[in-house]
C-alpha atoms as a PDB file:
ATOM      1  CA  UNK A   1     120.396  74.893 110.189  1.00  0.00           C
ATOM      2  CA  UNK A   2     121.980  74.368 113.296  1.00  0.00           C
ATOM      3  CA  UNK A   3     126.009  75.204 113.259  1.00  0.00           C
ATOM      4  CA  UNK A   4     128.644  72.446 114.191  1.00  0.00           C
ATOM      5  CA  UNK A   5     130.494  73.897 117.685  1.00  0.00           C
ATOM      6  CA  UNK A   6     133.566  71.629 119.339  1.00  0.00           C
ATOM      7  CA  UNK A   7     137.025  70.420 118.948  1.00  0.00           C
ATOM      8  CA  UNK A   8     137.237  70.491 115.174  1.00  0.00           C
ATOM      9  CA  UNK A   9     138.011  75.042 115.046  1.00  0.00           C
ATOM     10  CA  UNK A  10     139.581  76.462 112.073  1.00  0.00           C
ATOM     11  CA  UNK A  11     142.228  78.195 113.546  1.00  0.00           C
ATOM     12  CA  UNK A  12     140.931  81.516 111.520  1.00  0.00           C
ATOM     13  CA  UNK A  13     141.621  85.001 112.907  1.00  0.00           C
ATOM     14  CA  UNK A  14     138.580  87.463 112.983  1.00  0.00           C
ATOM     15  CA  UNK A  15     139.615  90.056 115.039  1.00  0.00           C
ATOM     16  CA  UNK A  16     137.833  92.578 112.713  1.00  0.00           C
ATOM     17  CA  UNK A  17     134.652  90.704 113.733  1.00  0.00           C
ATOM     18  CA  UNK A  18     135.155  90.872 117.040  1.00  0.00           C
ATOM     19  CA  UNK A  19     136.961  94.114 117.268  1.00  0.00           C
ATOM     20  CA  UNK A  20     133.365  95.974 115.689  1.00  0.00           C
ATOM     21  CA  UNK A  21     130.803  94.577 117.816  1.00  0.00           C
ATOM     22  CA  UNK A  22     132.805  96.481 120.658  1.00  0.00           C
ATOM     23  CA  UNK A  23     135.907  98.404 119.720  1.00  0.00           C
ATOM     24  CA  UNK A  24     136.301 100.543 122.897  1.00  0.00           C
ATOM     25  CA  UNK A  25     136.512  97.328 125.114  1.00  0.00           C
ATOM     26  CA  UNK A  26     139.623  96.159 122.805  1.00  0.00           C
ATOM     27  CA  UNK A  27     140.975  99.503 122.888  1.00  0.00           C
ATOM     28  CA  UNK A  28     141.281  99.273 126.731  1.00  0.00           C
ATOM     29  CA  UNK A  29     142.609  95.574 126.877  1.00  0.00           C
ATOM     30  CA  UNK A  30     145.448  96.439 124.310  1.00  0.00           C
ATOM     31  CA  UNK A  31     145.776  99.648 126.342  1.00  0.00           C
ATOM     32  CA  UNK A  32     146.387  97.803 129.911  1.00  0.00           C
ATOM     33  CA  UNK A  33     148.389  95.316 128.609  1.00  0.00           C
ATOM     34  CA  UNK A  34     150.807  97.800 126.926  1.00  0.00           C
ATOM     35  CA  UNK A  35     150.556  99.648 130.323  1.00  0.00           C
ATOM     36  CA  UNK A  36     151.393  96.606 132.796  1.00  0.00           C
ATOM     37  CA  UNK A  37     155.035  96.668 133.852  1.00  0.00           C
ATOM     38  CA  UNK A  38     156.267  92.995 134.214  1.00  0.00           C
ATOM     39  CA  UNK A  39     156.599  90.558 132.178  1.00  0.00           C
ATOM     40  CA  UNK A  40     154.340  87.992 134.450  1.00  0.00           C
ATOM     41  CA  UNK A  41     151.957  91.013 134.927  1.00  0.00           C
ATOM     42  CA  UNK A  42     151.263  91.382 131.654  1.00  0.00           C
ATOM     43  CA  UNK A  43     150.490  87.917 130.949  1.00  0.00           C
ATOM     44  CA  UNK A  44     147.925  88.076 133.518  1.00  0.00           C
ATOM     45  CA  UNK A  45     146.541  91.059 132.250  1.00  0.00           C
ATOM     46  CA  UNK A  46     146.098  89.624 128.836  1.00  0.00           C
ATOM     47  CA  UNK A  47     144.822  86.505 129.804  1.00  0.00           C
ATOM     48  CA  UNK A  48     142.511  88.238 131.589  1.00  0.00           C
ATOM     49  CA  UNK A  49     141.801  90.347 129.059  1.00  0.00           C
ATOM     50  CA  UNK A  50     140.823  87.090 126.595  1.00  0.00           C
ATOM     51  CA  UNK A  51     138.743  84.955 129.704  1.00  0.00           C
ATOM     52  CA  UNK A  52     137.166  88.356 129.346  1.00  0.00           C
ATOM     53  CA  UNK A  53     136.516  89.079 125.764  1.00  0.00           C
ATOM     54  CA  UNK A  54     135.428  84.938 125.298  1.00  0.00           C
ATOM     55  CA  UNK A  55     132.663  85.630 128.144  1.00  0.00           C
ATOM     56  CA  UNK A  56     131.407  88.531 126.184  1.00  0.00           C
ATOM     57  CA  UNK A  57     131.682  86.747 122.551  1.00  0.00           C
ATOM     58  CA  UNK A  58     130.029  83.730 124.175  1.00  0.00           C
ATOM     59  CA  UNK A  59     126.900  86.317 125.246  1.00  0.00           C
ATOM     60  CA  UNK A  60     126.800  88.168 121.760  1.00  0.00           C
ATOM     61  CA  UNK A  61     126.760  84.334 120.252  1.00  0.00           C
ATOM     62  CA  UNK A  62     123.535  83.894 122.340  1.00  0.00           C
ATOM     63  CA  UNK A  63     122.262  86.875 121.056  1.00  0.00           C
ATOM     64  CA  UNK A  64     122.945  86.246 117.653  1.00  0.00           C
ATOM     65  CA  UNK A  65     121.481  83.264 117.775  1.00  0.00           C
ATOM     66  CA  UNK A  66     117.868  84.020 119.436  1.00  0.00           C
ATOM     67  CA  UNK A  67     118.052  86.552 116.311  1.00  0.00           C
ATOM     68  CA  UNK A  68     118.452  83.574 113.720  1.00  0.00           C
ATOM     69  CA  UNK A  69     121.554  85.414 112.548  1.00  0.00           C
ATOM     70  CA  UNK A  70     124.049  81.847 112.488  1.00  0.00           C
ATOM     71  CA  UNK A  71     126.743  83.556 110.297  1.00  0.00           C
ATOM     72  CA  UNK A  72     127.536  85.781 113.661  1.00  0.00           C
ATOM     73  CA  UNK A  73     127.386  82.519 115.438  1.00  0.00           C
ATOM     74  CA  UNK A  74     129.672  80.923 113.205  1.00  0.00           C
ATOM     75  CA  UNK A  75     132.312  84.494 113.466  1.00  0.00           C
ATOM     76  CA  UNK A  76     131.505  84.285 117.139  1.00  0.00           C
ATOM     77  CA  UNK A  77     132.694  80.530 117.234  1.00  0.00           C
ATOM     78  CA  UNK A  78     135.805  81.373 115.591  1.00  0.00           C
ATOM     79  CA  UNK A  79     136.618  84.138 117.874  1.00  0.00           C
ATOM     80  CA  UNK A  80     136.441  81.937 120.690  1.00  0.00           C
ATOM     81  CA  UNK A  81     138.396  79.073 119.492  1.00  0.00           C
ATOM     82  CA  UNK A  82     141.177  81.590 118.776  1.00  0.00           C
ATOM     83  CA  UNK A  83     140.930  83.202 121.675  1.00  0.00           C
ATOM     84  CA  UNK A  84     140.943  79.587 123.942  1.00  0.00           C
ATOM     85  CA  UNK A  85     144.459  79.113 121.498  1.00  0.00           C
ATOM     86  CA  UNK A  86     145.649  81.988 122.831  1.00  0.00           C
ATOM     87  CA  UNK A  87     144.025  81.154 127.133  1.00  0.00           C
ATOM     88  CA  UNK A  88     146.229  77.995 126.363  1.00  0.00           C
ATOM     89  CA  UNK A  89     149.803  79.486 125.119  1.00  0.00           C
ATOM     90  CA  UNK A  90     149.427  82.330 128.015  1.00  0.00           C
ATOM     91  CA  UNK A  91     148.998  79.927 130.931  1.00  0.00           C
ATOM     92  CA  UNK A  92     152.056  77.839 129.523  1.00  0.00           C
ATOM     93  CA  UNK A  93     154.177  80.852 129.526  1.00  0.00           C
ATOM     94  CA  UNK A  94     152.493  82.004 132.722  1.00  0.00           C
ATOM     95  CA  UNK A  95     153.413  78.868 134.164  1.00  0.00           C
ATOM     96  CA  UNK A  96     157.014  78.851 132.808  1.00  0.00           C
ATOM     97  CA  UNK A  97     157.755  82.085 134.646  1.00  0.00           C
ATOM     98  CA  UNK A  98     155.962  81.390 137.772  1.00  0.00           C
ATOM     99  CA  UNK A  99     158.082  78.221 137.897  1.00  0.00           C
ATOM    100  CA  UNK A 100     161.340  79.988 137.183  1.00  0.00           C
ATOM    101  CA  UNK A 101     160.565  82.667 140.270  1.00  0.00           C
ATOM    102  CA  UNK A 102     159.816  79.344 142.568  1.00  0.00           C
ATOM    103  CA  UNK A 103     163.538  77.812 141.382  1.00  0.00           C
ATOM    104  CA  UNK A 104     164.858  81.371 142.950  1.00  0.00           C
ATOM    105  CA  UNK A 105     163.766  80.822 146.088  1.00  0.00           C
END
């Protein structure tokens, strides 16, 4: 059957989903981010980091669903709706300090 997609996300974590299907790519986000010097810079290295990982989830979803396989779906849908919570509350911090460096000037 065909599996319900949009506004109404279970705010569930599945990181161990997402972190299997590709381990070494998560290893190297959490990796630069703990790397990146600034506080701005690494906000913009993990929201990079999650535009990133929700481009790849979206193409395994595909995948998993040309295979029939909707439970995958479903994980990947829940991955992504996490990850969008977490887009959202890194641009609003993002924003915060980009607007405190502007009252400097």
């Amino acid at each position: 059957g065909a599996v319900a997609a949009g506004p109404h996300w279970r705010p569930k974590r599945a990181p161990e989903a997402r972190e299997s299907r590709n381990p070494q790519f998560v290893m190297e986000c959490d990796a630069q981010e703990a790397s990146s010097r600034d506080a701005l810079g690494n906000k913009v290295v993990a929201y990079r980091n999650r535009v990133h990982r929700m481009a790849v989830t979206l193409a395994e979803c595909f995948q998993f669903a040309t295979e029939g396989k909707t439970e995958m779906v479903s994980t990947c849908y829940d991955d992504i709706s996490t990850l969008e919570v977490e887009v959202r509350e890194l641009f609003r911090e993002s924003s915060q300090a980009i607007s405190k460096e502007i009252d400097k000037v």
